[in-house]
C-alpha atoms as a PDB file:
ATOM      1  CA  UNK A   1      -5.299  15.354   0.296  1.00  0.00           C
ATOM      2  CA  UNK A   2      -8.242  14.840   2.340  1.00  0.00           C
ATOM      3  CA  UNK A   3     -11.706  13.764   1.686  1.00  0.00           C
ATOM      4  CA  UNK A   4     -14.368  11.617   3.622  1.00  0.00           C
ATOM      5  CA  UNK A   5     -12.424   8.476   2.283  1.00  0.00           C
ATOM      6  CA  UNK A   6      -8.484   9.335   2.369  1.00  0.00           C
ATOM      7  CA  UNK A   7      -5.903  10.786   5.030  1.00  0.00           C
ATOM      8  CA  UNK A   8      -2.630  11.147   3.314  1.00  0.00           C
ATOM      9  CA  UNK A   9      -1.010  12.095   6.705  1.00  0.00           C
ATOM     10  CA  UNK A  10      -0.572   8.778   7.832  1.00  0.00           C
ATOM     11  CA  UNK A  11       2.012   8.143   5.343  1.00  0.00           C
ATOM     12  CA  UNK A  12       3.989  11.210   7.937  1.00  0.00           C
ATOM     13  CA  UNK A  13       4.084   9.003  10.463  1.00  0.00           C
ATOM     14  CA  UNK A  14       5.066   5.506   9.032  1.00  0.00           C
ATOM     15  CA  UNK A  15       7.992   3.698   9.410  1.00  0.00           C
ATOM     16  CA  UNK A  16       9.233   2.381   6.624  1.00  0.00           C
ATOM     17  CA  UNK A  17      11.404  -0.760   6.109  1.00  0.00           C
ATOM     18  CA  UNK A  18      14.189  -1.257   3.740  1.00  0.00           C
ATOM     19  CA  UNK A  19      11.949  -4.112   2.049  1.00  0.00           C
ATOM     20  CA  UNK A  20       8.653  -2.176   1.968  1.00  0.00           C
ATOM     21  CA  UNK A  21       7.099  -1.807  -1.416  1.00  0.00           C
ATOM     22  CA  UNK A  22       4.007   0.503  -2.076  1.00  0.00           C
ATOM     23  CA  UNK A  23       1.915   0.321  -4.961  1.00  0.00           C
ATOM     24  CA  UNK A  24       0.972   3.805  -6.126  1.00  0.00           C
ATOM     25  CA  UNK A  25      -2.058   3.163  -8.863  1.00  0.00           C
ATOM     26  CA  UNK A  26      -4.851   5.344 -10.049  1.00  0.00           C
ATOM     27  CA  UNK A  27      -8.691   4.167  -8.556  1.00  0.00           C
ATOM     28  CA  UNK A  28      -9.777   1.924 -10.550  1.00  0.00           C
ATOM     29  CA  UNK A  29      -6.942   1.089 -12.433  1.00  0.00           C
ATOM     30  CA  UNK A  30      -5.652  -2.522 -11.889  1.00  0.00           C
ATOM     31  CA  UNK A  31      -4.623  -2.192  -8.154  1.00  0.00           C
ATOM     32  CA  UNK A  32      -6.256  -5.149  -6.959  1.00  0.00           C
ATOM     33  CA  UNK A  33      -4.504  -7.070  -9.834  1.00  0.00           C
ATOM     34  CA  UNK A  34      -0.909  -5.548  -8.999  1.00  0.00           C
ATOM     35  CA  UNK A  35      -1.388  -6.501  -6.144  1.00  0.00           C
ATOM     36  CA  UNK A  36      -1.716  -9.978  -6.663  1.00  0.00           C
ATOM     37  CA  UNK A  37       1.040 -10.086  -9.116  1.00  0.00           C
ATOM     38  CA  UNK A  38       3.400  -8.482  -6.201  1.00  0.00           C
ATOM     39  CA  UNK A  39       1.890 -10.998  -3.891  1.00  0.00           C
ATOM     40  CA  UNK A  40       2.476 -13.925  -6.018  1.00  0.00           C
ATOM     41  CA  UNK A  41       6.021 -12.595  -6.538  1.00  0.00           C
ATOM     42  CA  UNK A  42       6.720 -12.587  -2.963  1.00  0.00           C
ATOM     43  CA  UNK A  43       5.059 -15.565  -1.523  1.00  0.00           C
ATOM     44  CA  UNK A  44       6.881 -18.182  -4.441  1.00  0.00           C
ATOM     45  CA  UNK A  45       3.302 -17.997  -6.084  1.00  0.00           C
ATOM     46  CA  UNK A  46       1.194 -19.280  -3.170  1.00  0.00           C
ATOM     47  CA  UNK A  47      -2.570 -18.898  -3.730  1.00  0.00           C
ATOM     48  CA  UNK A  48      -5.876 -17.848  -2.176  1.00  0.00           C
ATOM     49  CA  UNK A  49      -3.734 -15.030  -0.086  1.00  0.00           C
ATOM     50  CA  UNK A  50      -5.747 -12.633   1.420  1.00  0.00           C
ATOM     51  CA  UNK A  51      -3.814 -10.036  -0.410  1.00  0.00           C
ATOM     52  CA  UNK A  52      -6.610  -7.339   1.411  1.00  0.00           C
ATOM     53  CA  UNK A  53      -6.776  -8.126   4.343  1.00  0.00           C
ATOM     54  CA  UNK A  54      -2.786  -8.493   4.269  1.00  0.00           C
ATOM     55  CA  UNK A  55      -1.721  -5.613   2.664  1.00  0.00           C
ATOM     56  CA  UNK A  56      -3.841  -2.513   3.586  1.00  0.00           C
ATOM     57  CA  UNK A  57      -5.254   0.634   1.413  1.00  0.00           C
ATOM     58  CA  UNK A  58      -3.219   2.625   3.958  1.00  0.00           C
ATOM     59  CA  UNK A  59      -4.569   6.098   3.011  1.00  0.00           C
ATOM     60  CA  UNK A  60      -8.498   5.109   3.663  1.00  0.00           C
ATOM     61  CA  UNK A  61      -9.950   5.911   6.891  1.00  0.00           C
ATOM     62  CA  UNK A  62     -10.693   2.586   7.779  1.00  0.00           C
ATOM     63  CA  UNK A  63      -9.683   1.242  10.030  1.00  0.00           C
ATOM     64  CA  UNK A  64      -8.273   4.464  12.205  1.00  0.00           C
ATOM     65  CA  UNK A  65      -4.884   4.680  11.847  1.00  0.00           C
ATOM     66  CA  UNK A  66      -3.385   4.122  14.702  1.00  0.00           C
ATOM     67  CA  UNK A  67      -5.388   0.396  14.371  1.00  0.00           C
ATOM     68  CA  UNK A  68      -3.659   0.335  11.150  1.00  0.00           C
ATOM     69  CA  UNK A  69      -0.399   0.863  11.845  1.00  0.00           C
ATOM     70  CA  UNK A  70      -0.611  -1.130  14.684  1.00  0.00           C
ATOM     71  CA  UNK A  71      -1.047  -4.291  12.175  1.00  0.00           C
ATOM     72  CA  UNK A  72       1.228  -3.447   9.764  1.00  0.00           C
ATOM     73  CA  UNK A  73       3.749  -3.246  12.435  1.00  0.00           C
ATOM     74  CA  UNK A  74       2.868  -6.623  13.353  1.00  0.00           C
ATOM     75  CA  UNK A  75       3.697  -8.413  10.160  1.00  0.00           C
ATOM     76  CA  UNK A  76       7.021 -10.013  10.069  1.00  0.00           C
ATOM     77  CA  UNK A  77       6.657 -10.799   6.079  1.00  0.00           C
ATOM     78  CA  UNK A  78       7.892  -8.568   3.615  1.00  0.00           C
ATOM     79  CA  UNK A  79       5.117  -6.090   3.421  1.00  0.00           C
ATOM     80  CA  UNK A  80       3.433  -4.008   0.650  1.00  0.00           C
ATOM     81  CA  UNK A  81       1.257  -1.468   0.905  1.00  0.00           C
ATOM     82  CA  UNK A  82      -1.504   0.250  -1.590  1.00  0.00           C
ATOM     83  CA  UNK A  83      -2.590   3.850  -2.431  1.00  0.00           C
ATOM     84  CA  UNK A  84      -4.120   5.543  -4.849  1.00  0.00           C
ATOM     85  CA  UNK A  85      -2.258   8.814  -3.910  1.00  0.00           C
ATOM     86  CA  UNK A  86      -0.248  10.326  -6.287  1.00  0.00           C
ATOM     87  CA  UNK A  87       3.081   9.697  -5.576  1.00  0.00           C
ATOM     88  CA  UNK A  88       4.145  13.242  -5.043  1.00  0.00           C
ATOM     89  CA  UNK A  89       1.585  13.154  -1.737  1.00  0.00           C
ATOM     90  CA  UNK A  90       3.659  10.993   0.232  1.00  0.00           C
ATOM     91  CA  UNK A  91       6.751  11.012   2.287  1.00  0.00           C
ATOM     92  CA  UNK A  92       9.873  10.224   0.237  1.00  0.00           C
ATOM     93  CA  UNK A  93      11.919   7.330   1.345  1.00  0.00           C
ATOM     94  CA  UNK A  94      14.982   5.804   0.011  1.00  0.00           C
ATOM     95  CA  UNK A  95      13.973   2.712   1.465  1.00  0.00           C
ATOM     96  CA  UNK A  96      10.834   1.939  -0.265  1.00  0.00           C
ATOM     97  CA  UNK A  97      10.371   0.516  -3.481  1.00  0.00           C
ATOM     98  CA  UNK A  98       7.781   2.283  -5.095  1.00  0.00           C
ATOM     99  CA  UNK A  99       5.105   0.239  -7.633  1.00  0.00           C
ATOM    100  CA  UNK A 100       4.064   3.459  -9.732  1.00  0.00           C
ATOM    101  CA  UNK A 101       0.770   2.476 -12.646  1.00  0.00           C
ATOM    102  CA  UNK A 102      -0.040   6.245 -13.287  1.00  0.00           C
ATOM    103  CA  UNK A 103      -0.240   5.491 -17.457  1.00  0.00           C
ATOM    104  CA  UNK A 104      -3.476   3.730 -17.052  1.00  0.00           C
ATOM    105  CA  UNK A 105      -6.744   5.367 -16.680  1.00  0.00           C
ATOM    106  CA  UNK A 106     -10.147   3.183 -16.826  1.00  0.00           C
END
């Protein structure tokens, strides 16, 4: 799945960790919101996160990926990590827990 906004192939190369979740959610469909919910779950409901700029829309373009992965490497925090691929366009893991919204449909 490629377009001028996503690469699904950088989901080929990530490592995943055994605490990773991704939220998988239709465009336009509440992602920002599950994402704060997962936030607020993790972080013992701590506000005014940068959930964004934390947690990255890994399948956009931007920033390159090898920028990208290079930060998401870098966190040390439980991580979680949006797309609005459908599920069955990424690499299986056992590892990740996998936030799936696909009933919804603005």
């Amino acid at each position: 799945m490629h377009s001028n906004h996503f690469d699904f192939t950088i989901w080929n190369d990530y490592p995943i960790r055994n605490d990773d979740i991704i939220i998988s959610t239709y465009a336009k469909s509440g992602t920002t919101w599950m994402q704060q919910i997962v936030s607020q779950l993790i972080f013992n409901g701590e506000t005014g996160l940068p959930v964004a700029e934390m947690f990255p829309w890994m399948d956009l373009r931007i920033p390159p990926a090898p920028v990208k992965m290079g930060m998401v490497e870098d966190q040390t925090n439980r991580r979680f990590l949006k797309t609005h691929l459908p599920t069955d366009a990424l690499v299986f893991s056992e590892k990740a827990k996998l936030i799936y919204r696909g009933d919804c449909v603005d």
